[in-house]
Protein backbone atom coordinates (compact mmCIF):
# COMPACT_ATOMS: atom_id res chain seq x y z
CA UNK A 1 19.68 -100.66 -16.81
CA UNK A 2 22.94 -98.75 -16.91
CA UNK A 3 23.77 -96.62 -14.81
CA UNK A 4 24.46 -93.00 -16.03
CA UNK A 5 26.08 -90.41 -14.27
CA UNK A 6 23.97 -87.90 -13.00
CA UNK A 7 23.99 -84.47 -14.91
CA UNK A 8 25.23 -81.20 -13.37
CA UNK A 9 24.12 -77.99 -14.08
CA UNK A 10 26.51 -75.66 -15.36
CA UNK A 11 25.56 -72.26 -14.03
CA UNK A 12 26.35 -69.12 -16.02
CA UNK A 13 28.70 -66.16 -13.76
CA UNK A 14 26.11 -64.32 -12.79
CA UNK A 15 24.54 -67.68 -11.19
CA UNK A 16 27.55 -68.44 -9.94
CA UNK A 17 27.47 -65.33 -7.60
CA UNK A 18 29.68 -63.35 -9.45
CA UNK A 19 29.35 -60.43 -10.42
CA UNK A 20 28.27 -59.36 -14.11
CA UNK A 21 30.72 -56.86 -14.74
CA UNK A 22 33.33 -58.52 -14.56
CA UNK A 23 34.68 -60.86 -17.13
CA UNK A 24 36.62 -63.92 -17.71
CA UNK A 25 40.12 -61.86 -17.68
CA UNK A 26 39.11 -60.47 -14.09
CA UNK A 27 38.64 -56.53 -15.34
CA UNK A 28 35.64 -54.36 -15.43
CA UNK A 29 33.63 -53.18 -18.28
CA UNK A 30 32.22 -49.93 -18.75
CA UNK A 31 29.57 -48.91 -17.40
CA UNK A 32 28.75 -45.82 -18.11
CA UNK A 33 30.00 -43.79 -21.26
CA UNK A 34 29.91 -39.76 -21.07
CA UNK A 35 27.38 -38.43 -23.45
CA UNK A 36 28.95 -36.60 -26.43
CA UNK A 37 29.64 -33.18 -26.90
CA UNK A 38 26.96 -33.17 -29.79
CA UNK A 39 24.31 -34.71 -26.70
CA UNK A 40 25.76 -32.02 -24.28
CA UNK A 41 25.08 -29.08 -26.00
CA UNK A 42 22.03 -29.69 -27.38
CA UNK A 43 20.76 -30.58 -23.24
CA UNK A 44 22.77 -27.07 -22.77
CA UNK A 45 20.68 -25.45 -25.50
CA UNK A 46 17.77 -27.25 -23.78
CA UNK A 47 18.20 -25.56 -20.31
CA UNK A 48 19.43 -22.41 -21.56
CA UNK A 49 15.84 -22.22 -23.75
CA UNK A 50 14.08 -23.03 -20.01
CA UNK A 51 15.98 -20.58 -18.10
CA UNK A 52 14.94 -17.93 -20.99
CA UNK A 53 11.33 -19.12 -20.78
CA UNK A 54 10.69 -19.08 -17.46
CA UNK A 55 12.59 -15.31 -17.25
CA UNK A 56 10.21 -13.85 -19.84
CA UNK A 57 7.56 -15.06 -17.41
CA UNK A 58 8.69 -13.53 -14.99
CA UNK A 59 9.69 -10.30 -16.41
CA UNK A 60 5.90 -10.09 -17.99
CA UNK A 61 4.76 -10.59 -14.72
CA UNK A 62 6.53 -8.08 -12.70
CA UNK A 63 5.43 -5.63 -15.67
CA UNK A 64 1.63 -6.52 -14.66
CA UNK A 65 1.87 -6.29 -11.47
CA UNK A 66 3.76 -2.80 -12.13
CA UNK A 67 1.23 -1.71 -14.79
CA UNK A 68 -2.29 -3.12 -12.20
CA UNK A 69 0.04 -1.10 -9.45
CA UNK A 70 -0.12 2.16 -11.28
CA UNK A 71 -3.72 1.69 -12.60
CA UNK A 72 -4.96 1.25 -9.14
CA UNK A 73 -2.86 4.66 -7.71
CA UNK A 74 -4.34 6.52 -10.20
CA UNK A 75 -7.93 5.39 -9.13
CA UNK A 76 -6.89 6.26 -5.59
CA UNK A 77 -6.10 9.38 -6.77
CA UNK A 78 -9.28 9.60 -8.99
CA UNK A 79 -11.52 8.92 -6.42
CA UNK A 80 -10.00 9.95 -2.96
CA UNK A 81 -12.49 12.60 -2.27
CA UNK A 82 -15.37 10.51 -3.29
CA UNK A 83 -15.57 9.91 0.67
CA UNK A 84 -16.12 13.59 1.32
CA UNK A 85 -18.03 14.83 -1.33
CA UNK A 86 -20.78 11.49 -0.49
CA UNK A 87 -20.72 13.32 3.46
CA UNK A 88 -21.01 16.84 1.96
CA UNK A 89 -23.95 16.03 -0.35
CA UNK A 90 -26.63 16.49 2.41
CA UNK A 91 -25.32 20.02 3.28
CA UNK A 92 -25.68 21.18 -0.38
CA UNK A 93 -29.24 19.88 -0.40
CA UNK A 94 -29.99 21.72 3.12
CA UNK A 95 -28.57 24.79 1.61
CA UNK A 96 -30.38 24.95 -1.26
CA UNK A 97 -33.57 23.75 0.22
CA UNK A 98 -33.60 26.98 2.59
CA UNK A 99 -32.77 29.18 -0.41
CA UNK A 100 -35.47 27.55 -1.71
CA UNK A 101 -38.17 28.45 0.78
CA UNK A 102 -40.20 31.54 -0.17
CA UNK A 103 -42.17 32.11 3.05
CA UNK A 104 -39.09 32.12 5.48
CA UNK A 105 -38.59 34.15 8.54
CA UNK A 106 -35.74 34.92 10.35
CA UNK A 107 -35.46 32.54 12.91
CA UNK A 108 -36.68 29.53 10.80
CA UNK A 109 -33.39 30.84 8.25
CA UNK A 110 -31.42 30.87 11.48
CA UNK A 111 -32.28 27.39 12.28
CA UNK A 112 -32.37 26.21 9.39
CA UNK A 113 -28.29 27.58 8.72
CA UNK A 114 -27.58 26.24 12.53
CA UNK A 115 -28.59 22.74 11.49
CA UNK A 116 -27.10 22.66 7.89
CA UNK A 117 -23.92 23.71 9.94
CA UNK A 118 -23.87 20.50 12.55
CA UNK A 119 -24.18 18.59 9.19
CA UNK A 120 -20.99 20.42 8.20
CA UNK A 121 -19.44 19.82 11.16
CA UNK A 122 -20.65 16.07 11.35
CA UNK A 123 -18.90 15.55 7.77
CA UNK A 124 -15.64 17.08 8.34
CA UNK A 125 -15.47 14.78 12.01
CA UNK A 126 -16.23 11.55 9.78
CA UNK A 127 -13.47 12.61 7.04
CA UNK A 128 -10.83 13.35 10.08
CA UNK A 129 -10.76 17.03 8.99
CA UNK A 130 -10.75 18.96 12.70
CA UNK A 131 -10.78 22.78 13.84
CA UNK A 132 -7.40 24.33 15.03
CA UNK A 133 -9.26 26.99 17.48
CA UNK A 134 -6.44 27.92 19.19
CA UNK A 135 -7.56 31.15 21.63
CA UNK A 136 -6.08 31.48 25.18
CA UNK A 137 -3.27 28.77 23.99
CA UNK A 138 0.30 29.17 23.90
CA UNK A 139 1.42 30.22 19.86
CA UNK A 140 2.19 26.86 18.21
CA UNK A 141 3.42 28.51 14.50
CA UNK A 142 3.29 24.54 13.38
CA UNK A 143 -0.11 25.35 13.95
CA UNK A 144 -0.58 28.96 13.88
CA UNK A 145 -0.12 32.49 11.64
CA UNK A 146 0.71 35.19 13.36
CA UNK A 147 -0.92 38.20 11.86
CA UNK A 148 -0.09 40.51 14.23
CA UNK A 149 1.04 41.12 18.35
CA UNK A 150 -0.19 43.23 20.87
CA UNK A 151 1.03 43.97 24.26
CA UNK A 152 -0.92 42.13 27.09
CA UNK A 153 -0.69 41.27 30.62
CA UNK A 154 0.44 37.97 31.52
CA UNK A 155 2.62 35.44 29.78
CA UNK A 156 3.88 36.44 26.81
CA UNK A 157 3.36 34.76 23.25
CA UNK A 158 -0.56 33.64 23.91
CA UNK A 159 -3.06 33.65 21.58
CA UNK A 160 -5.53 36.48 21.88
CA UNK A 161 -7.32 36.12 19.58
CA UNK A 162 -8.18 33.93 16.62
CA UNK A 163 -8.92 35.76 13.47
CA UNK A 164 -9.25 32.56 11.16
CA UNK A 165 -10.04 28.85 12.18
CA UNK A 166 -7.28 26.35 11.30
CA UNK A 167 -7.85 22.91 10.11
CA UNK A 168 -5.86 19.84 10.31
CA UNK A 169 -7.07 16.75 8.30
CA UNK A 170 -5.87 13.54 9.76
CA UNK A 171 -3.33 15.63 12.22
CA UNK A 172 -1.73 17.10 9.30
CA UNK A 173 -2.68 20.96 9.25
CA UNK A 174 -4.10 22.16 6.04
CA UNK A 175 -4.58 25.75 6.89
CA UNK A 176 -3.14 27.38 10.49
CA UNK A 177 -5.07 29.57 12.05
CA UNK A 178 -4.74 33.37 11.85
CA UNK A 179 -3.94 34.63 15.14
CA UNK A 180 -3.61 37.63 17.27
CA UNK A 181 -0.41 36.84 19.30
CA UNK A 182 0.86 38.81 23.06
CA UNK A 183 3.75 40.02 23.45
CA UNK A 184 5.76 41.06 27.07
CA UNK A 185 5.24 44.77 27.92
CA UNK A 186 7.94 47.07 26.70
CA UNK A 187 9.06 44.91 24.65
């Protein structure tokens, strides 16, 4: 047998250790090349288009939102006494269930108006409407008409008497009341 020498391996660079980049001559090769103006503008185009897109969206959205907005106002406004006229609806059937009544006396009218009026007054309390009854108070004209004034004893500007109830729905007054108003004497 003869003896042959034993084979070697020849490894390629990037066996070797080296890196693949670079080659025989020691420089670097490019790695990355910049896209070309052609591929730039068309992913320009490409965003632009998305940008568009997505603020067309948007822009019908805010209009729905506007549009549902309005639509539900206007049922606000539609319906906001709905509320009061459900709480009134018993009165109107006491009142016309009295004027109803043939064989009515007096009294039984009497009662009959004395409880259709605690209905009344049970309604407005539920809606927040309240009675400005102002008499023996100190003239409030946020609250109060002056129809006339009359020289009293005691302090002046008092309310002596109320001509007209006020009301105030929600603490907002919706009619003052008409009031008789003192003044100082000599005055």
């Amino acid at each position: 047998m003869q003896d042959t020498p034993p084979i070697t391996p020849t490894l390629a660079p990037s066996e070797k250790g080296e890196p693949e980049s670079e080659t025989a001559t020691g420089q670097e090769s490019p790695v990355e090349t910049l896209p070309s103006p052609e591929e730039l503008l068309r992913q320009a185009e490409l965003k632009a288009a998305e940008h568009h897109d997505a603020w067309l969206r948007a822009k019908a959205e805010t209009e729905n939102l506007r549009r549902r907005a309005q639509e539900d106002i206007a049922k606000a406004h539609k319906y906001a006494a709905e509320k009061f006229a459900t709480e009134m609806l018993p009165v109107r059937d006491s009142l016309e269930a009295a004027l109803a009544t043939a064989a009515s006396t007096a009294e039984s009218l009497r009662s009959g108006v004395d409880l259709t009026l605690k209905q009344l007054i049970t309604a407005f309390e539920k809606s927040g409407l309240s009675e400005i009854n102002p008499a023996g108070e100190k003239f409030d004209p946020h609250q109060h008409q002056a129809i006339s004034t009359l020289e009293a004893e005691g302090e002046p500007n008092r309310v002596l008497s109320v001509l007209q109830k006020g009301y105030a729905l929600n603490e907002r007054v919706i009619r003052p009341a008409l009031v008789i108003v003192s003044k100082a004497k000599g005055a």
